[in-house]
N, C-alpha and C. Protein backbone atom coordinates (compact mmCIF):
# COMPACT_ATOMS: atom_id res chain seq x y z
N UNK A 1 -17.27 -4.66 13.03
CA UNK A 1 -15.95 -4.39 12.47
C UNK A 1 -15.83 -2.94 12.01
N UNK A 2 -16.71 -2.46 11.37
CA UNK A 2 -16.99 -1.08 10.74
C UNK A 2 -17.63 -0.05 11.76
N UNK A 3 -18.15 -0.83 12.44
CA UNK A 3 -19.04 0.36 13.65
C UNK A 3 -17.96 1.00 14.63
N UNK A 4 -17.68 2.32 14.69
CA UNK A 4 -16.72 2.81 15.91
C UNK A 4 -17.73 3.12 17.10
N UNK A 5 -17.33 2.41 18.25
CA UNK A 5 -17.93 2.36 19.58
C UNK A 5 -16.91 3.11 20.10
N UNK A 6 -15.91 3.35 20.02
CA UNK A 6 -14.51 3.87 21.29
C UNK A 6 -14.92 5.58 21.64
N UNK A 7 -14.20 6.19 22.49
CA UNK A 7 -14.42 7.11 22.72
C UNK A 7 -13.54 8.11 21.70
N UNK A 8 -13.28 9.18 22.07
CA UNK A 8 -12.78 9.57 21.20
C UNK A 8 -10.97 9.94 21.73
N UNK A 9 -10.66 9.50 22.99
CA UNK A 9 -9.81 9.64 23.17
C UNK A 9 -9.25 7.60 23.45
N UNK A 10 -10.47 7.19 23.64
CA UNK A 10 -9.88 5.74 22.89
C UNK A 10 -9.29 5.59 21.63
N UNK A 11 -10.04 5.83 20.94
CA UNK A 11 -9.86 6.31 19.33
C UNK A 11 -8.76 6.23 19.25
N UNK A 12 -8.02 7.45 19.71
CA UNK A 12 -6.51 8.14 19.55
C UNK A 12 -5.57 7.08 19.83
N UNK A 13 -6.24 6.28 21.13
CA UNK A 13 -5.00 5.40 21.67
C UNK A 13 -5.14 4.22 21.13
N UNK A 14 -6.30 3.41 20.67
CA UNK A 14 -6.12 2.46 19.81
C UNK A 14 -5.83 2.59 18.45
N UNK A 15 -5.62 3.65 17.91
CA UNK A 15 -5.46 3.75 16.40
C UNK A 15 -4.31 5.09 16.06
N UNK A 16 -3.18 4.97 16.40
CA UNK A 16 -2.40 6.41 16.38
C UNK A 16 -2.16 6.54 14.91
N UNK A 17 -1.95 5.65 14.29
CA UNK A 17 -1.63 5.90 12.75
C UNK A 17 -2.52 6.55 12.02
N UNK A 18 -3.84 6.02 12.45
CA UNK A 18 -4.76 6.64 11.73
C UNK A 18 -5.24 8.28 12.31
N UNK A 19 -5.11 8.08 13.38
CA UNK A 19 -4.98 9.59 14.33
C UNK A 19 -4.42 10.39 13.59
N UNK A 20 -3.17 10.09 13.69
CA UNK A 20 -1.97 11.04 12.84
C UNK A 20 -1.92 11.19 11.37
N UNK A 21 -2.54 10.58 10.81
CA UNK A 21 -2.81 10.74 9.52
C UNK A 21 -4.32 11.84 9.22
N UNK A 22 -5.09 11.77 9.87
CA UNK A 22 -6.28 12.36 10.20
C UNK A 22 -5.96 13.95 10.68
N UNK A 23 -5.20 14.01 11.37
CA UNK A 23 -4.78 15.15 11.89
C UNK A 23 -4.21 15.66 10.73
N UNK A 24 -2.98 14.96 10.22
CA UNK A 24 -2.90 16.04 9.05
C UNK A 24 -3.03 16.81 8.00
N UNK A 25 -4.16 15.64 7.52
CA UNK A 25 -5.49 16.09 6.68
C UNK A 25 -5.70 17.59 7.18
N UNK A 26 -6.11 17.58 8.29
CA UNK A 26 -7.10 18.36 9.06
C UNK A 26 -6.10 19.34 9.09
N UNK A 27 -4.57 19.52 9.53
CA UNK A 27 -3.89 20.57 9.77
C UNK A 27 -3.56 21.42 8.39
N UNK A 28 -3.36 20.68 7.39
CA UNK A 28 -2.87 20.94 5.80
C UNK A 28 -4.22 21.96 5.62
N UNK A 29 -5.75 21.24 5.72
CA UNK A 29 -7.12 21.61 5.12
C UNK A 29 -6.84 22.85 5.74
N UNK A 30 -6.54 23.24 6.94
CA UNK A 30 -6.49 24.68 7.77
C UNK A 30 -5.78 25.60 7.51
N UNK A 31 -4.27 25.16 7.42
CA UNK A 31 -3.42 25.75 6.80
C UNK A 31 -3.95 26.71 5.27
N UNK A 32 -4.14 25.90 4.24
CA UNK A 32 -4.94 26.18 3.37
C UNK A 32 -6.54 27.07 3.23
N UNK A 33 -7.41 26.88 4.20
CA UNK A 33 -8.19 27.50 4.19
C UNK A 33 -8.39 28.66 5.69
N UNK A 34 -7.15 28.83 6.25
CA UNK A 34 -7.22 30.10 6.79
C UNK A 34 -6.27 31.00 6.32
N UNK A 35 -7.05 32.42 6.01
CA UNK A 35 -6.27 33.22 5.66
C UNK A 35 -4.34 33.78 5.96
N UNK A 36 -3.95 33.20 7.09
CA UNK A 36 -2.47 33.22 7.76
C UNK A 36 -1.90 33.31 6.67
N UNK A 37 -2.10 32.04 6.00
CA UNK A 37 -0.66 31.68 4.65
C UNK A 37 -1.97 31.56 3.17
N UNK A 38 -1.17 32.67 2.14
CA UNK A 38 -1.26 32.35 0.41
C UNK A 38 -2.36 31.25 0.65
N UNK A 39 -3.56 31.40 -0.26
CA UNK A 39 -4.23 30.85 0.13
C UNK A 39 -4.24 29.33 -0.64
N UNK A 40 -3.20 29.60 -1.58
CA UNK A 40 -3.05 28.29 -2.65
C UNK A 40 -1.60 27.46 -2.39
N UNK A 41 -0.99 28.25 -1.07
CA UNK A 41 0.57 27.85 -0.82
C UNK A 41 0.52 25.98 -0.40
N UNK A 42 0.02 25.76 0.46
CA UNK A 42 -0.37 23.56 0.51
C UNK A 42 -0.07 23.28 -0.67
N UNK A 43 -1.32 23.46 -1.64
CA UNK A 43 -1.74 22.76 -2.59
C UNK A 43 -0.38 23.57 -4.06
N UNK A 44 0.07 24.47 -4.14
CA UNK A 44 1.28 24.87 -4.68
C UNK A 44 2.87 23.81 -4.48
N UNK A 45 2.64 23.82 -3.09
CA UNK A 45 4.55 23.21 -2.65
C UNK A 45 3.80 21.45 -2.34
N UNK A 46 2.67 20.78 -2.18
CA UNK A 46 2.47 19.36 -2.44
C UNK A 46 1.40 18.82 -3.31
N UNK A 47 0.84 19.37 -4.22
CA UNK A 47 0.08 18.61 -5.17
C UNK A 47 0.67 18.11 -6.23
N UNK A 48 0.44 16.94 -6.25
CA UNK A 48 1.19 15.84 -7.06
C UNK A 48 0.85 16.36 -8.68
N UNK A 49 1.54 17.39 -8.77
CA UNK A 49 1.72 18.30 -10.20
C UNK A 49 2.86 17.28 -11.42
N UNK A 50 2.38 16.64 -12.38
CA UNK A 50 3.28 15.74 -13.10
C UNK A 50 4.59 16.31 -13.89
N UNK A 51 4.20 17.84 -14.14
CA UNK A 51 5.61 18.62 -14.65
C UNK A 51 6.66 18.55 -13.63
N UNK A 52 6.22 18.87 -12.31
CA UNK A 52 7.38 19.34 -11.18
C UNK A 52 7.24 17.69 -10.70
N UNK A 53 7.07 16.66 -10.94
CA UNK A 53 7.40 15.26 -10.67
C UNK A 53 8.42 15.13 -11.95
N UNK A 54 8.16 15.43 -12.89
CA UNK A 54 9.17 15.06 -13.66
C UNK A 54 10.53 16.01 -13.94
N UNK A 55 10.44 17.47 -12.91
CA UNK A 55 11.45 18.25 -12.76
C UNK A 55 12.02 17.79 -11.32
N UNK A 56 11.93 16.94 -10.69
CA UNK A 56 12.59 15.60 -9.69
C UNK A 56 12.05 16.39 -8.45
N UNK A 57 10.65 16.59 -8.13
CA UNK A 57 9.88 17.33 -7.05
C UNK A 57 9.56 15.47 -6.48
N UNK A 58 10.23 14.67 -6.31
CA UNK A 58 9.29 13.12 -6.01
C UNK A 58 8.33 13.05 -4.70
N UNK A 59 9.00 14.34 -4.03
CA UNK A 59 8.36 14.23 -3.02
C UNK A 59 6.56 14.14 -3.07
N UNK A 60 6.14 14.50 -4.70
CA UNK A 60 5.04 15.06 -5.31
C UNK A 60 4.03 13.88 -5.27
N UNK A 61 5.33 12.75 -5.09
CA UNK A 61 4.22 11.05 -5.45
C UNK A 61 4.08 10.66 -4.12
N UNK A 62 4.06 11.46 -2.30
CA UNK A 62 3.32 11.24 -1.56
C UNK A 62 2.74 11.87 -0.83
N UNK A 63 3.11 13.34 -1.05
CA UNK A 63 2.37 14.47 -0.23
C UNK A 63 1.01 14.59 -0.98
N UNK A 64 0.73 14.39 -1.96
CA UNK A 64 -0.76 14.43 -1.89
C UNK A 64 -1.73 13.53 -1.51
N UNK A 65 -1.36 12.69 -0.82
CA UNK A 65 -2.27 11.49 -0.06
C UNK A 65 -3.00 12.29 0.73
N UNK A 66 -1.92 13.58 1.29
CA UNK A 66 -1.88 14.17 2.77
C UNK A 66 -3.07 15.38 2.79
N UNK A 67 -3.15 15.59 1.52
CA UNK A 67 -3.91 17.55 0.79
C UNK A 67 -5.31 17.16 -0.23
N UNK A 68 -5.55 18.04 0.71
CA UNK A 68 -7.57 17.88 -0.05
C UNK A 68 -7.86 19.23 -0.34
N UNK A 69 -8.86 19.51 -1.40
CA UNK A 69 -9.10 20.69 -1.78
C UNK A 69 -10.82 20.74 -0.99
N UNK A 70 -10.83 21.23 -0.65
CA UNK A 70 -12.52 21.62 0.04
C UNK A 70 -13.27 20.87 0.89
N UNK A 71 -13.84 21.31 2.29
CA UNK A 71 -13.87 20.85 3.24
C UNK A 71 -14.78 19.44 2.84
N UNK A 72 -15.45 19.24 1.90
CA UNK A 72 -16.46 18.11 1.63
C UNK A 72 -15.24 16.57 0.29
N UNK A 73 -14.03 17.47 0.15
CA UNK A 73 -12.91 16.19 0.28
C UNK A 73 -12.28 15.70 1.47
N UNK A 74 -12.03 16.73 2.35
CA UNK A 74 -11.46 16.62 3.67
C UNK A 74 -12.59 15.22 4.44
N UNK A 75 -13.46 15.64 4.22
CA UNK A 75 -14.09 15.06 5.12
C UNK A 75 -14.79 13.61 4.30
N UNK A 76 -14.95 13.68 3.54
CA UNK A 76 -15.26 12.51 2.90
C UNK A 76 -13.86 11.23 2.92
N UNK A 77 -12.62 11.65 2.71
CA UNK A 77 -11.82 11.05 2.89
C UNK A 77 -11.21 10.72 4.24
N UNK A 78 -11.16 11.35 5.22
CA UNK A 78 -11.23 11.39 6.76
C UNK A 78 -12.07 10.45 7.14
N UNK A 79 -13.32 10.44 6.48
CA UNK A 79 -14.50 9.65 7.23
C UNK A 79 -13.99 8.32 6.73
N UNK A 80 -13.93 8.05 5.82
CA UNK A 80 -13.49 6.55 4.81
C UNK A 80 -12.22 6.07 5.91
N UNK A 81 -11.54 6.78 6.27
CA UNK A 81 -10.43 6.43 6.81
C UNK A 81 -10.78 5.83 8.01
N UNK A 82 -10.92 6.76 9.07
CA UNK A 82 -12.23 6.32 10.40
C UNK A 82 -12.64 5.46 10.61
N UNK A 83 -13.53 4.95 9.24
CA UNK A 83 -14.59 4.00 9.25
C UNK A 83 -13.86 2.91 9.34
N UNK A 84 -13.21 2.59 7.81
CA UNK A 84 -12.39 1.60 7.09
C UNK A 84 -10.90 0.47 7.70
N UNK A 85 -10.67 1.95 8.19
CA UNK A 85 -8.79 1.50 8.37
C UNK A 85 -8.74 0.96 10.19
N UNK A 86 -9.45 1.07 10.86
CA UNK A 86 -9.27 0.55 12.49
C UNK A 86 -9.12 -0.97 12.49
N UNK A 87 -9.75 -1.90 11.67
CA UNK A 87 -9.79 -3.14 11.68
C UNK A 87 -8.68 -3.46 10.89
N UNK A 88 -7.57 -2.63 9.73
CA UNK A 88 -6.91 -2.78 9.22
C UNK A 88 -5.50 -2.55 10.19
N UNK A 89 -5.83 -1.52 10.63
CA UNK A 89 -4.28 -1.10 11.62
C UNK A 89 -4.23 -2.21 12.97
N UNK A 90 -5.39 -2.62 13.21
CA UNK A 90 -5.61 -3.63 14.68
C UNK A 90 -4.84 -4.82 14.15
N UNK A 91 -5.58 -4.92 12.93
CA UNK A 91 -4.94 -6.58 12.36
C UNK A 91 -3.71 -6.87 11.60
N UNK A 92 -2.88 -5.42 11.24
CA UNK A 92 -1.72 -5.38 10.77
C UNK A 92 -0.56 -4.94 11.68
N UNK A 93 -1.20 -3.95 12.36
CA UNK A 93 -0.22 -3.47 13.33
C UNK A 93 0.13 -2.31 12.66
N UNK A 94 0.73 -1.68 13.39
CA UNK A 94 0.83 0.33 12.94
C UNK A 94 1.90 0.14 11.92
N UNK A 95 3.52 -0.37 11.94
CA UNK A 95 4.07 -0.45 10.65
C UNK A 95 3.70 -1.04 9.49
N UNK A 96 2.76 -2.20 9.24
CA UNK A 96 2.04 -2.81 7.86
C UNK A 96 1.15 -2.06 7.76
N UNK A 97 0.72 -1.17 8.34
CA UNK A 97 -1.12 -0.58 8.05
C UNK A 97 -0.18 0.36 7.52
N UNK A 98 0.55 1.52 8.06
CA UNK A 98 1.19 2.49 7.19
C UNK A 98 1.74 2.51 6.00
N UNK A 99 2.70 1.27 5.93
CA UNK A 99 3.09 0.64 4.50
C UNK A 99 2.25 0.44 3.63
N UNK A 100 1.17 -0.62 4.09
CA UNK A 100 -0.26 -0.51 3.14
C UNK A 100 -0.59 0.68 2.76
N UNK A 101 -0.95 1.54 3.60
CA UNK A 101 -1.67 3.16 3.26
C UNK A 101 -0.26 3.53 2.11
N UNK A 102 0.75 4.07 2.38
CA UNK A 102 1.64 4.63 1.57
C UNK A 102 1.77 4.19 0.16
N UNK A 103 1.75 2.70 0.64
CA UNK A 103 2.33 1.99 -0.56
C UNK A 103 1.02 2.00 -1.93
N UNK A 104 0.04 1.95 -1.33
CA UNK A 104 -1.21 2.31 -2.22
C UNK A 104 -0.93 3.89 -2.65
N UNK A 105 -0.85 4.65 -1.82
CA UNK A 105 -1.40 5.57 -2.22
C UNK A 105 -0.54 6.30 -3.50
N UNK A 106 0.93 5.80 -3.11
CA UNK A 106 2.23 6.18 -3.78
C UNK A 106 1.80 5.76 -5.22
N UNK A 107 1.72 4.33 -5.32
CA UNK A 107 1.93 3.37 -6.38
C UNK A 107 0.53 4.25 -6.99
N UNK A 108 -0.70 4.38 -6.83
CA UNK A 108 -1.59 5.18 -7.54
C UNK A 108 -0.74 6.38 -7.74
N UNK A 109 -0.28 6.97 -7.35
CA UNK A 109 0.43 8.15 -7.93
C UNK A 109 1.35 8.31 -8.75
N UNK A 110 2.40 7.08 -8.70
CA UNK A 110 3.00 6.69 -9.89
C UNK A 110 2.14 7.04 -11.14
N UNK A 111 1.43 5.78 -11.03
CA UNK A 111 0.61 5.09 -12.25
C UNK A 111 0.35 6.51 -12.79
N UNK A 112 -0.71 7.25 -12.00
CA UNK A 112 -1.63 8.78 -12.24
C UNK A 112 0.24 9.63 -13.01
N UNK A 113 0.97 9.84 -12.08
CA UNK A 113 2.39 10.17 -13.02
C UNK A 113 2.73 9.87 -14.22
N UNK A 114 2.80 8.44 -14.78
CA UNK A 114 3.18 7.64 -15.83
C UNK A 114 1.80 8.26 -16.75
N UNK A 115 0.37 7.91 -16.94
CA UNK A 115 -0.76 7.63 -17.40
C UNK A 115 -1.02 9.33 -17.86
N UNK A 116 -1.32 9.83 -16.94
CA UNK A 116 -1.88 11.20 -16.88
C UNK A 116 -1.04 12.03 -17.75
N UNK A 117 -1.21 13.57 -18.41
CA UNK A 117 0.05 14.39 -19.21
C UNK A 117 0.40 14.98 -18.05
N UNK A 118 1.61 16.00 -18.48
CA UNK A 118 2.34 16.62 -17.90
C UNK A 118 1.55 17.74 -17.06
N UNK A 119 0.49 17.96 -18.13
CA UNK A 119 -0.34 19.10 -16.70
C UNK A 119 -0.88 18.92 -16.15
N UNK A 120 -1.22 17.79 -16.07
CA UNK A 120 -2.21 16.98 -14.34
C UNK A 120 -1.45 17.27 -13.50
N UNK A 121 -2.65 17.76 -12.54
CA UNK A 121 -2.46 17.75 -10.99
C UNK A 121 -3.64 17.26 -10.21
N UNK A 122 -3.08 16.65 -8.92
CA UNK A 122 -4.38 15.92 -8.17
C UNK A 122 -3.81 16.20 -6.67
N UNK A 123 -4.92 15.92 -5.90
CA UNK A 123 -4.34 15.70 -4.52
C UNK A 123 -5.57 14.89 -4.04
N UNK A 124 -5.38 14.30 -2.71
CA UNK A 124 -6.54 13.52 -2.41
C UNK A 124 -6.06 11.83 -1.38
N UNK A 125 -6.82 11.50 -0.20
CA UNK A 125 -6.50 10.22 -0.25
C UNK A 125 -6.81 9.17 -0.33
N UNK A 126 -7.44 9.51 -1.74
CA UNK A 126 -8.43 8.35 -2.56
C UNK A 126 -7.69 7.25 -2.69
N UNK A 127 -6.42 7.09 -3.54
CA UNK A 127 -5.67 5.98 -3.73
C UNK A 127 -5.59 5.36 -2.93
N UNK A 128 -5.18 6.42 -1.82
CA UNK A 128 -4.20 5.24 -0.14
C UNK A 128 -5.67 4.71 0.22
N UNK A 129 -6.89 5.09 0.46
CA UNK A 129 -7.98 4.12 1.12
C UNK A 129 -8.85 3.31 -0.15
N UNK A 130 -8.87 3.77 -1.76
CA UNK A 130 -8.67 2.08 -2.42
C UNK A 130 -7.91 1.23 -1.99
N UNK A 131 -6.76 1.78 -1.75
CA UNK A 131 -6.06 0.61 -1.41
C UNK A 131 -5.92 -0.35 -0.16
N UNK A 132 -7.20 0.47 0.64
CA UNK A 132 -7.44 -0.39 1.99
C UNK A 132 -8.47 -1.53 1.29
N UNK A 133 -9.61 -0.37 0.53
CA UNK A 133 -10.33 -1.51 -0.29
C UNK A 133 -9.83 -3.08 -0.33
N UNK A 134 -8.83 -2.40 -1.45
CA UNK A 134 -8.56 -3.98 -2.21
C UNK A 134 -7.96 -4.81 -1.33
N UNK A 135 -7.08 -4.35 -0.34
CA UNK A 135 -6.48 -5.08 0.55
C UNK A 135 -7.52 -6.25 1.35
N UNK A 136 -8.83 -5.28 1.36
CA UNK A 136 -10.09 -5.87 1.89
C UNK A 136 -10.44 -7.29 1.03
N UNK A 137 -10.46 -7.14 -0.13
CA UNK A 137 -10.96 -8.05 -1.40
C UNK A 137 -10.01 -8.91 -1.09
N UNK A 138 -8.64 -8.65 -1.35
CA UNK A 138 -8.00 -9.61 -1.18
C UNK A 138 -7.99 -10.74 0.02
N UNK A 139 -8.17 -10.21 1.26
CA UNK A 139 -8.24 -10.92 2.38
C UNK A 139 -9.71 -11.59 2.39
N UNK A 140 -10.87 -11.15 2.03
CA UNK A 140 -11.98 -12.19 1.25
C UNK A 140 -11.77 -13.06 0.83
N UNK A 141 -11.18 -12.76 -0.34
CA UNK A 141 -10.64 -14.10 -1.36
C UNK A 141 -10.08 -14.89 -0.74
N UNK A 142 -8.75 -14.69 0.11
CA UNK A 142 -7.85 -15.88 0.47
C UNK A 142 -8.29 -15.90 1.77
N UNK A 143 -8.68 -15.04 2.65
CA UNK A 143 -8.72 -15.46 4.13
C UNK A 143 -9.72 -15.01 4.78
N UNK A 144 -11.25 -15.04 4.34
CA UNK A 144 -12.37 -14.74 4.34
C UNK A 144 -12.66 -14.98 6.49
N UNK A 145 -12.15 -15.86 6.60
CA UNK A 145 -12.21 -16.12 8.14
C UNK A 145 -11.86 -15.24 9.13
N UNK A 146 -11.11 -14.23 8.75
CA UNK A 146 -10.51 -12.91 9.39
C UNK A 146 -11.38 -11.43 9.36
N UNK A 147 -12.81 -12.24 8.32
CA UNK A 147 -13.63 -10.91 7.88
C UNK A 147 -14.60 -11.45 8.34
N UNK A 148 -15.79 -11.34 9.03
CA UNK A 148 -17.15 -11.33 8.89
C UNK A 148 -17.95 -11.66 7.83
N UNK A 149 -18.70 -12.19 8.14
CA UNK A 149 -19.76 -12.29 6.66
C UNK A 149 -20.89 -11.22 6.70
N UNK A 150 -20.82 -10.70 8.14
CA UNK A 150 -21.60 -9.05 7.79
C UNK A 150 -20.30 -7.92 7.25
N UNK A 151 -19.50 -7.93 7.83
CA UNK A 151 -18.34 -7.27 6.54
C UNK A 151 -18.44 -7.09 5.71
N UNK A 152 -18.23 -8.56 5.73
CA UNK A 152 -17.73 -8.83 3.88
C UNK A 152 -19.37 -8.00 2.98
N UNK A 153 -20.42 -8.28 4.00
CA UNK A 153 -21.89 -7.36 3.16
C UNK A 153 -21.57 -5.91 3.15
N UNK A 154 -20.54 -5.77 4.10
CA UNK A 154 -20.58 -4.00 4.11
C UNK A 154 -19.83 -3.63 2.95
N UNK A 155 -18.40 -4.36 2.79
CA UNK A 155 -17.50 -3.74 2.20
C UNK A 155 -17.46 -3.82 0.76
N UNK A 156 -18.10 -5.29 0.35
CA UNK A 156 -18.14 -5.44 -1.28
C UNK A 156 -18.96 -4.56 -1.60
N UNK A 157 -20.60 -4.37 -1.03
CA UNK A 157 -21.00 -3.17 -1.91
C UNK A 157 -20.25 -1.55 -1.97
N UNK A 158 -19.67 -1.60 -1.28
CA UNK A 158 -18.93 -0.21 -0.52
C UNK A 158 -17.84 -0.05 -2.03
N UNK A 159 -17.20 -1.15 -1.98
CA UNK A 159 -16.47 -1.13 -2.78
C UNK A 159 -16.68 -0.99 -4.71
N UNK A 160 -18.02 -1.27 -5.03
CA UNK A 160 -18.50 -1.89 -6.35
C UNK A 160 -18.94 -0.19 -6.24
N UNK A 161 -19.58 0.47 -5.61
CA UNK A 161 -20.25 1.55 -5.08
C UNK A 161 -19.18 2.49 -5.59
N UNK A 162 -18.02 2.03 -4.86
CA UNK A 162 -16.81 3.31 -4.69
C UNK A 162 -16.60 3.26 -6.67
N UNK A 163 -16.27 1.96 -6.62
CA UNK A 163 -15.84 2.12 -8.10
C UNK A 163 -16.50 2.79 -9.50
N UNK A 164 -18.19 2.17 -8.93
CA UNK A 164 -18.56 3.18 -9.94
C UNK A 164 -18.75 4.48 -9.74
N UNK A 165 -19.01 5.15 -8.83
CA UNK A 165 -19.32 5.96 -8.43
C UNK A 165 -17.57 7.09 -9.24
N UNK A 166 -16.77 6.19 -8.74
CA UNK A 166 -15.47 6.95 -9.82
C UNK A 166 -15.76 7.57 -11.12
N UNK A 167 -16.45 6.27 -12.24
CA UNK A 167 -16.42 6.64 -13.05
C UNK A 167 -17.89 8.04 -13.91
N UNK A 168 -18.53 8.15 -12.76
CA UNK A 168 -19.60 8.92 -12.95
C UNK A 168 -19.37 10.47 -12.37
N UNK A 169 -18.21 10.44 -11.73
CA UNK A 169 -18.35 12.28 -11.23
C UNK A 169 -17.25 12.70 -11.97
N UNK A 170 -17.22 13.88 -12.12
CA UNK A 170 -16.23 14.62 -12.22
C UNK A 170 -15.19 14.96 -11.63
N UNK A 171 -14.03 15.23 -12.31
CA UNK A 171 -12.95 15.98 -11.67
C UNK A 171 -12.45 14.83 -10.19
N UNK A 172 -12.30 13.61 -11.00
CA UNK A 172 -11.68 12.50 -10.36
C UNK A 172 -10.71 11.59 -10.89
N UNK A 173 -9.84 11.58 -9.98
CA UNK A 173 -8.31 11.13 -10.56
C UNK A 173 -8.58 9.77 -10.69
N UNK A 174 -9.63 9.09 -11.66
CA UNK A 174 -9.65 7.33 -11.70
C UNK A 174 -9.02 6.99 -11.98
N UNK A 175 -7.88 7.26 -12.57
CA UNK A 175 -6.50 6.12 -12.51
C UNK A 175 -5.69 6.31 -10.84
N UNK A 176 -6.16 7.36 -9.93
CA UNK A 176 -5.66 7.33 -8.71
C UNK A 176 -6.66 5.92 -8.08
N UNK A 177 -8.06 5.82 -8.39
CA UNK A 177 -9.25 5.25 -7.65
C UNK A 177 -9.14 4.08 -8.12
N UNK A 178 -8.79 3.60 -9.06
CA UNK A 178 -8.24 2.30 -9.66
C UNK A 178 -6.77 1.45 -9.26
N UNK A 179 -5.80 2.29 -9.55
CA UNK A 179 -4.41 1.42 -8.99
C UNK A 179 -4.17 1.62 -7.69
N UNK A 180 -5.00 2.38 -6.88
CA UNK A 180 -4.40 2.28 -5.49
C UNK A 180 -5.99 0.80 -4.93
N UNK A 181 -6.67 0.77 -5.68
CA UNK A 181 -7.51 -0.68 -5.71
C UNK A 181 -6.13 -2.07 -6.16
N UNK A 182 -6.00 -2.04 -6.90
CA UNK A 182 -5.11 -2.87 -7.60
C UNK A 182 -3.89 -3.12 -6.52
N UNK A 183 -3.02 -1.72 -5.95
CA UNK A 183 -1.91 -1.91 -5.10
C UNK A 183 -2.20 -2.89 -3.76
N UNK A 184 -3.69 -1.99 -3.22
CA UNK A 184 -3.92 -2.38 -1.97
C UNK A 184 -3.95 -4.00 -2.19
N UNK A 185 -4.53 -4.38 -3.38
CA UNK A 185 -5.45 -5.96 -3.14
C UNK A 185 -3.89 -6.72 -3.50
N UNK A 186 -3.04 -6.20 -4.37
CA UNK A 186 -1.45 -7.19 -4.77
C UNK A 186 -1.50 -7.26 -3.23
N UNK A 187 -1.04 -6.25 -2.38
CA UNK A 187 -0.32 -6.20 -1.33
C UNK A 187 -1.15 -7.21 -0.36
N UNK A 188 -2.54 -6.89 -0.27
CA UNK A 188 -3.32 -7.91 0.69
C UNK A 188 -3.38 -9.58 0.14
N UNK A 189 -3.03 -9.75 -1.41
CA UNK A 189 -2.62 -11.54 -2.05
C UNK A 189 -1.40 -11.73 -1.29
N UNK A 190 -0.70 -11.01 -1.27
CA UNK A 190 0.78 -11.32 -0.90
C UNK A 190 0.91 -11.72 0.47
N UNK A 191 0.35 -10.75 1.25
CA UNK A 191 0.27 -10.98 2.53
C UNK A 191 -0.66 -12.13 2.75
N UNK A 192 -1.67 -12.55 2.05
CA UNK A 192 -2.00 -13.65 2.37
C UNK A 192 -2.27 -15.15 1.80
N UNK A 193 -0.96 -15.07 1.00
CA UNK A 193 -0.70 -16.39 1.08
C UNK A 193 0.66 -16.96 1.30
N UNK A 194 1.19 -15.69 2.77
CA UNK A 194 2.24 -16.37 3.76
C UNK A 194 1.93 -16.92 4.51
């Protein structure tokens, strides 16, 4: 379930959401770290900054799903995605897997909005892939038959892992790493007990 066998232009064609989401990681990270454009201009006009969210910037509660600061966020969150989300977009289909991703990642950004002061700023797409997490937990709980029982070994420690691992580093948005856990898993109860 977790192992990618495809090629890499399989990849693309079985998984465009996640393609396209990947890419723009990757185009934003470039943008940002080649000299062309201000080298702080990305992370200036979309980091989910809570003053300019509350000066009606809303766009602020989803462009940072999209913006990573340093190639070892880029890629740590890229990889999670990769890994994580193919069995999610196969089994939801490209409009619920996107909704899922957004809707996590948003609703952590809320929360991080509401919770956090006015001078927080974050970027990252930690929330949106907790929230594949929990979506994961949730479909355990109610519909364990759709997961593997080598899965389910991959992902609970993955997950207990992710969580603590939140509360031990630095310079991490855990109320992002927490409610986009919480969003993903509402959204994956809901969905499964239609």
């Amino acid at each position: 379930m977790f192992v990618r066998t495809e090629s890499f232009s399989q990849f693309l064609r079985f998984y465009p959401i996640i393609s396209v989401i990947v890419f723009i990681h990757i185009a934003l990270y470039l943008v940002s770290a080649l000299p062309i454009f201000p080298q702080l201009w990305v992370y200036e006009q979309l980091a989910g900054v809570n003053l300019f969210i509350k000066e009606g910037e809303w766009w602020r509660l989803v462009s940072p799903i999209f913006v990573h600061l340093g190639f070892a966020h880029l890629l740590f969150n890229s990889f999670s995605l990769v890994l994580f989300g193919p069995p999610l977009e196969k089994l939801l289909g490209k409009a619920k897997f996107i909704g899922l991703y957004l809707a996590s990642g948003v609703f952590a950004n809320i929360i991080t909005y509401v919770i956090k002061p006015l001078t927080y700023s974050h970027v990252g797409a930690s929330g949106a892939i907790f929230g594949l997490f929990g979506f994961y937990i949730a479909m355990i709980l109610l519909k364990n038959h759709f997961i593997t029982r080598e899965s389910r070994q991959i992902i609970i420690p993955i997950v207990v892992i992710g969580v603590i691992m939140t509360f031990m580093q630095s310079g991490i948005n855990i109320t992002a790493h927490i409610f986009g856990l919480i969003g993903g898993f509402v959204i994956g109860w809901i969905s499964g007990e239609k």
